[in-house]
N, C-alpha and C. Protein backbone atom coordinates (compact mmCIF):
# COMPACT_ATOMS: atom_id res chain seq x y z
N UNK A 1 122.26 91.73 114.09
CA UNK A 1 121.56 91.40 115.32
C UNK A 1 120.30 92.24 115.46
N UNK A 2 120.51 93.50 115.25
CA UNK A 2 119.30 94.40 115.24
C UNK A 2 118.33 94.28 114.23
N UNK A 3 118.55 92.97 113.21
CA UNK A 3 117.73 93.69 112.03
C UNK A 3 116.64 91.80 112.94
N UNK A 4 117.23 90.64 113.81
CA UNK A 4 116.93 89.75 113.67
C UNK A 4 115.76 90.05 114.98
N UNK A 5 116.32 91.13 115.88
CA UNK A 5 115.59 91.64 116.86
C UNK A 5 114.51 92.16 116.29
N UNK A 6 114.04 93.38 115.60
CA UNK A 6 113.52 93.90 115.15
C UNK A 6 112.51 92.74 113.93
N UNK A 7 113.03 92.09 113.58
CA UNK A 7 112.04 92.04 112.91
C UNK A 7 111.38 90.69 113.58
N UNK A 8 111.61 90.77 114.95
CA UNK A 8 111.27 89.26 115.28
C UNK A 8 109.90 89.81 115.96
N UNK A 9 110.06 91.50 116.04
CA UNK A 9 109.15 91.48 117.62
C UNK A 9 107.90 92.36 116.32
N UNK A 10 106.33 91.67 117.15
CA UNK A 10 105.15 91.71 116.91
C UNK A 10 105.07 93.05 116.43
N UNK A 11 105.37 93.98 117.36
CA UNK A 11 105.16 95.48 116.47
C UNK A 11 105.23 95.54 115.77
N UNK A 12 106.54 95.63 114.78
CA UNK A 12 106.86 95.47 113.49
C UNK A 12 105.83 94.93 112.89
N UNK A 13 105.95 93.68 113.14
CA UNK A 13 105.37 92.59 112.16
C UNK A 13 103.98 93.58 111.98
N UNK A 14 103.44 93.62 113.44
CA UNK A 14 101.73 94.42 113.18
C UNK A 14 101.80 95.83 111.78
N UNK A 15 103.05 96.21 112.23
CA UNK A 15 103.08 97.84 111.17
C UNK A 15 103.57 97.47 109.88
N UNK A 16 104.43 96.40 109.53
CA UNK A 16 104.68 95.86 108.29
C UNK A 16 102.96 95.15 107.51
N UNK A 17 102.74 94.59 108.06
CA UNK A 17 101.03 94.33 107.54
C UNK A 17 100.33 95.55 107.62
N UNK A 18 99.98 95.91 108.52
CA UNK A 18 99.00 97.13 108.44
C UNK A 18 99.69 98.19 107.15
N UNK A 19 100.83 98.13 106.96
CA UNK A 19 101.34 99.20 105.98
C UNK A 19 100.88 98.58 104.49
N UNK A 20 101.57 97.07 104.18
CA UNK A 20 101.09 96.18 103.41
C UNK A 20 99.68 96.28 102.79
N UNK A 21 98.44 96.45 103.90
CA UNK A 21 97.06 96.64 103.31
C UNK A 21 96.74 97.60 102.85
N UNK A 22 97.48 98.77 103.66
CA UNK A 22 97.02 99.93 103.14
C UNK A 22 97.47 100.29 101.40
N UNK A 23 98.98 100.15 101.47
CA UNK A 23 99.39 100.19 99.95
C UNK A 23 98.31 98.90 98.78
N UNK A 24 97.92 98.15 99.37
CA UNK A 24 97.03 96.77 98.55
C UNK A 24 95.93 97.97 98.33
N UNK A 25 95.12 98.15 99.32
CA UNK A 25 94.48 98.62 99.35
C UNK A 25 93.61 99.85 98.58
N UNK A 26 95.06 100.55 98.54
CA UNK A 26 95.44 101.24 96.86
C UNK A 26 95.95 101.19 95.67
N UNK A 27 96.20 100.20 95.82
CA UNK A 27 96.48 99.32 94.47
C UNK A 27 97.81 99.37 94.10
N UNK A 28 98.72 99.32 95.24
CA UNK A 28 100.38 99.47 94.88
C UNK A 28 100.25 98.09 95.46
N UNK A 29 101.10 97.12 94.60
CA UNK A 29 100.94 95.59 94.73
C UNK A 29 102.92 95.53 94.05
N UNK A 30 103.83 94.50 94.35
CA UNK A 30 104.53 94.10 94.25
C UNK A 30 104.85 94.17 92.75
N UNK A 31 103.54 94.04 91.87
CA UNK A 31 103.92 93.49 90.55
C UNK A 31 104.35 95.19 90.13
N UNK A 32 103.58 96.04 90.88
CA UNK A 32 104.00 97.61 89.83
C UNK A 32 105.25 98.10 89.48
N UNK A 33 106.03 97.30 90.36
CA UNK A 33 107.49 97.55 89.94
C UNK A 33 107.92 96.56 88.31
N UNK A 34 107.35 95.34 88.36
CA UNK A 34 107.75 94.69 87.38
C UNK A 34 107.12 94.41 86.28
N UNK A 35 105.81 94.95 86.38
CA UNK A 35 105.16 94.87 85.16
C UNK A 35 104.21 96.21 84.40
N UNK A 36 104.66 97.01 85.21
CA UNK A 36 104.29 98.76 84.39
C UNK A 36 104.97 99.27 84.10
N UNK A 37 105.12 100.14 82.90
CA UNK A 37 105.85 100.98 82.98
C UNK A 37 105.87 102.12 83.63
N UNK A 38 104.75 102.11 84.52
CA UNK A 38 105.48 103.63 85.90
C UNK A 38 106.09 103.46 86.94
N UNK A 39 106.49 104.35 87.14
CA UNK A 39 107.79 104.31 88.33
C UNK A 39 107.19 103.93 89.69
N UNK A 40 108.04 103.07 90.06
CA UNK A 40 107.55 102.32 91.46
C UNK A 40 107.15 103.44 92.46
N UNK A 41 106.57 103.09 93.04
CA UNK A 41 105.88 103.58 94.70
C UNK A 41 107.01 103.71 95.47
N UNK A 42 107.61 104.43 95.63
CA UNK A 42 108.77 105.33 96.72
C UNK A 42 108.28 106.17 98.16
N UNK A 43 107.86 106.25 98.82
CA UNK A 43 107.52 107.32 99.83
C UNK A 43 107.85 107.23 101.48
N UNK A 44 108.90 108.46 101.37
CA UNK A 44 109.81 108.54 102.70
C UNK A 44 109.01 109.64 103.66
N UNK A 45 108.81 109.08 104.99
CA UNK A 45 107.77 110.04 105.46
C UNK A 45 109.16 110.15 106.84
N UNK A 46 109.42 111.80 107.37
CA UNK A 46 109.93 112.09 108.43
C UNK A 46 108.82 112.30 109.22
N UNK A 47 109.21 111.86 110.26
CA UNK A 47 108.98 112.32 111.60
C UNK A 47 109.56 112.77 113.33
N UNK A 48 109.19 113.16 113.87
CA UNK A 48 109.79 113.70 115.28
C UNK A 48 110.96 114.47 115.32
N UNK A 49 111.15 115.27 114.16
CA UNK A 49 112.07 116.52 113.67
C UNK A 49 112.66 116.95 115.25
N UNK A 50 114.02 116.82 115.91
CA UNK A 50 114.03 117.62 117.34
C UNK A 50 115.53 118.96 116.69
N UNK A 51 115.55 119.69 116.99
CA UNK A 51 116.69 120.40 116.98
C UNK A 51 117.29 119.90 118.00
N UNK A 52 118.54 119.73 118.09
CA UNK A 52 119.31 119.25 119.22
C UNK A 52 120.59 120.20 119.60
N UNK A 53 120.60 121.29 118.63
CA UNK A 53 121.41 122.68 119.22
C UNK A 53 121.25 123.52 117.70
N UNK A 54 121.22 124.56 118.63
CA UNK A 54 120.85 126.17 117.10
C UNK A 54 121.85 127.28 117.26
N UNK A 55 122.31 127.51 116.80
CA UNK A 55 123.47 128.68 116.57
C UNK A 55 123.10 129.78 115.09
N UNK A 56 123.26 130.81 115.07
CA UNK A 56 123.68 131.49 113.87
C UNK A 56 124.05 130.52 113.03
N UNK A 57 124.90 130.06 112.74
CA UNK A 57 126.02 129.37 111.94
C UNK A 57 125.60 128.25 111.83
N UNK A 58 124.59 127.42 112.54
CA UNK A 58 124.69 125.94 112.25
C UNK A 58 123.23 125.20 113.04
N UNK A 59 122.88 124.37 112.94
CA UNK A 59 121.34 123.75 113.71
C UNK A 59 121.74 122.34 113.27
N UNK A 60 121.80 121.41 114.35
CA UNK A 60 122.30 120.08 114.64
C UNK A 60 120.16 119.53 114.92
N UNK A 61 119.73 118.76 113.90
CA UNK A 61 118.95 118.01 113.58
C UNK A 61 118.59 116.55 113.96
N UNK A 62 117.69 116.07 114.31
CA UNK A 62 118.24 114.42 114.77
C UNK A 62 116.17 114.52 114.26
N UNK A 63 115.78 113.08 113.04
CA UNK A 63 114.24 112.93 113.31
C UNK A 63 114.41 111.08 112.43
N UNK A 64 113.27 110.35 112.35
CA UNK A 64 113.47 109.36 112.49
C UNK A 64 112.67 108.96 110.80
N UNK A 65 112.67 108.01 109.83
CA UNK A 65 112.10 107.93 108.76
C UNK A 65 112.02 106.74 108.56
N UNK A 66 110.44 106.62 107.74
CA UNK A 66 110.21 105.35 107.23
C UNK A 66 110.07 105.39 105.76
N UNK A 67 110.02 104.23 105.15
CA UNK A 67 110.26 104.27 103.81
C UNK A 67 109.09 103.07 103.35
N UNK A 68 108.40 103.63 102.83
CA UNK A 68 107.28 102.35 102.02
C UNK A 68 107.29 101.87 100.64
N UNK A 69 107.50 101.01 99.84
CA UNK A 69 107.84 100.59 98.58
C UNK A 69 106.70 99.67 97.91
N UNK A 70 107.08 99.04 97.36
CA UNK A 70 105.84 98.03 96.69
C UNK A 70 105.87 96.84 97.49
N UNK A 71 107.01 96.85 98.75
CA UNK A 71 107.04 95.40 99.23
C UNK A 71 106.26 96.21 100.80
N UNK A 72 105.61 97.21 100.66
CA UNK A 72 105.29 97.62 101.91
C UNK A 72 106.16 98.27 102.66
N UNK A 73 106.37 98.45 104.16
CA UNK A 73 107.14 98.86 104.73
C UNK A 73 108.62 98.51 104.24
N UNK A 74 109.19 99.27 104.08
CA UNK A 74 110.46 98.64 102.89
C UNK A 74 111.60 98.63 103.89
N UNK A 75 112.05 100.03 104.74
CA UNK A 75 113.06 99.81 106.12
C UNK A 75 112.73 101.68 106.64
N UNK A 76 113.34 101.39 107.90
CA UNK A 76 113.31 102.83 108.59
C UNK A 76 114.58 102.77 109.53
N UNK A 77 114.45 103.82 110.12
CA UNK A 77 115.94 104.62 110.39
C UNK A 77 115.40 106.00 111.27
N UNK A 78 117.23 106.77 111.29
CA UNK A 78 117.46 107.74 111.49
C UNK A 78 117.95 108.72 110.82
N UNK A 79 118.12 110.04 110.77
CA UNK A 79 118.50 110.70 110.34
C UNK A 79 119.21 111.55 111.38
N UNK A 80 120.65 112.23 111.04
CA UNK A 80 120.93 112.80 112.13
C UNK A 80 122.11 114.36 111.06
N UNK A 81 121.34 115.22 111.20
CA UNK A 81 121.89 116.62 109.80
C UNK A 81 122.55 117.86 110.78
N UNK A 82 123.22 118.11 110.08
CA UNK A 82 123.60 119.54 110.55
C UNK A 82 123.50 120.05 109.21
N UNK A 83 122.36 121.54 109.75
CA UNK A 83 121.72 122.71 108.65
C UNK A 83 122.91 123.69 108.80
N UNK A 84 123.21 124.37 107.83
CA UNK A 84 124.12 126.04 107.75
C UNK A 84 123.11 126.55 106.71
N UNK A 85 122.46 127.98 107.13
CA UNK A 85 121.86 129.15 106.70
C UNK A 85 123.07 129.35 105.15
N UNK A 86 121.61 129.21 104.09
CA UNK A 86 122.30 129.91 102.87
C UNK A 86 121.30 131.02 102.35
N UNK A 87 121.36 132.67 102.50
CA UNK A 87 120.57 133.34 102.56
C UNK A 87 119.79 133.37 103.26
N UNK A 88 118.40 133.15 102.67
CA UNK A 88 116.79 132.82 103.53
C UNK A 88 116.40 131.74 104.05
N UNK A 89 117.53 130.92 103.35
CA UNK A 89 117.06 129.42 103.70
C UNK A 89 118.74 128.31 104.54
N UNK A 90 117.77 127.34 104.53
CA UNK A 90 118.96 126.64 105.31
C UNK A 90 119.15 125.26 104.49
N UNK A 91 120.33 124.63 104.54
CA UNK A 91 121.17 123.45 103.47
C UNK A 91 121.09 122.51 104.21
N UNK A 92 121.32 121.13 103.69
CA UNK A 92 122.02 120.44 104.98
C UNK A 92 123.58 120.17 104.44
N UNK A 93 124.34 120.45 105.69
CA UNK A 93 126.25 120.26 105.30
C UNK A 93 126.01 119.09 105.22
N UNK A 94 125.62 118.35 106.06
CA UNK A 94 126.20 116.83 106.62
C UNK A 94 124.89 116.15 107.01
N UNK A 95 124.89 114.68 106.30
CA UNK A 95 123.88 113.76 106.79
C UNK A 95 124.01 112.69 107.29
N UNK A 96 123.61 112.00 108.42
CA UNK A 96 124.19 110.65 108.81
C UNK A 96 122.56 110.37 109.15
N UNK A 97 122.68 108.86 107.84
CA UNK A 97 121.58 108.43 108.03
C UNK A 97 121.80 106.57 108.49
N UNK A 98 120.84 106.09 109.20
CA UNK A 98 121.33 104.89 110.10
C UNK A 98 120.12 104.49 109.92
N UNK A 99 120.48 102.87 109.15
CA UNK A 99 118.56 102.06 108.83
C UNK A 99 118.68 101.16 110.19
N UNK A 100 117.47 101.55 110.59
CA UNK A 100 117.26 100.12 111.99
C UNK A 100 116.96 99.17 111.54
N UNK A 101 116.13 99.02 110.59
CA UNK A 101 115.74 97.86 109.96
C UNK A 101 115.35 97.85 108.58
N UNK A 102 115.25 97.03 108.00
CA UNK A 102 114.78 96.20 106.54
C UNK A 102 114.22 95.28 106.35
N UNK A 103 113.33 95.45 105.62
CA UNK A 103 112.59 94.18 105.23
C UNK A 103 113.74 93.00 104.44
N UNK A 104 113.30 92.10 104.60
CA UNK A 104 113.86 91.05 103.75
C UNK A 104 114.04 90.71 102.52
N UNK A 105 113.09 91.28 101.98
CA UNK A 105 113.04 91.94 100.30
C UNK A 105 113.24 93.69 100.22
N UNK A 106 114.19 93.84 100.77
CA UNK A 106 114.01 95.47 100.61
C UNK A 106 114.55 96.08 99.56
N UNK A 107 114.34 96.93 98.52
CA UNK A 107 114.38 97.15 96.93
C UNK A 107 115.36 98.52 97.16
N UNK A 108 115.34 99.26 99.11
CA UNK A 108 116.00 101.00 98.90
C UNK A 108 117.27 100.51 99.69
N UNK A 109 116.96 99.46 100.93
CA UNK A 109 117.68 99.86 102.22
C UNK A 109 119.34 99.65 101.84
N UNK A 110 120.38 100.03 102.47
CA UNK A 110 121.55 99.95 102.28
C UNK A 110 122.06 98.83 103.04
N UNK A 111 122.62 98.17 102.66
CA UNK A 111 123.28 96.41 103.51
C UNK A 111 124.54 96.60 104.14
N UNK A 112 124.91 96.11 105.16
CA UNK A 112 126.21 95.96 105.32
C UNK A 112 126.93 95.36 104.47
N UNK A 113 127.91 95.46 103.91
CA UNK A 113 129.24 94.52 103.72
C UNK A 113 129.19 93.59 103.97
N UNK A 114 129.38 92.16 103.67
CA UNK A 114 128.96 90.84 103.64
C UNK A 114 130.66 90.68 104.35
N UNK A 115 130.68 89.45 105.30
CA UNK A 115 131.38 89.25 105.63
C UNK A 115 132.11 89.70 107.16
């Protein structure tokens, strides 16, 4: 239902084209997946990173991602992590990631279960 919502309404559609030209634009075209031998155009961009609780021990994460491919806007989502401190730096334990939408040709996004 969400993917028929989403991809029905104009926004989208406007940011799926506008994404579309820009990759044309640079010369990532549909065929680079199937007729080069270099590795397709992949690029996951985060944004609106919020901490949503910080402790010593743990930092509960919530930020939102899009994903662009050779078919353009390919699908986007959520991300939702809890970090634990290893030394200097921090891990993620746990990831729950949730696609809002997909393109119709989408080459990354994960599908439901048919049926």
């Amino acid at each position: 239902m969400l993917d028929s919502i989403l991809g029905a309404d104009p926004a989208v559609r406007r940011i799926q084209s506008a994404a579309a030209r820009i990759l044309h634009r640079i010369g990532v075209t549909a065929n680079v997946a199937t007729t080069s031998a270099v590795r397709p155009v992949v690029r996951h961009n985060v944004a609106n990173v919020l901490f949503t609780g910080l402790t010593p021990e743990e930092a509960h994460v919530s930020s939102y991602f899009t994903v662009c491919t050779h078919v353009g806007l390919d699908h986007f989502g959520r991300y939702r992590d809890i970090l634990v401190p290893d030394g200097n730096t921090w891990l993620i334990k746990h990831r729950k990631v949730t696609t809002d939408w997909a393109a119709p040709d989408s080459t990354m996004a994960r599908r439901p279960p048919a049926g």
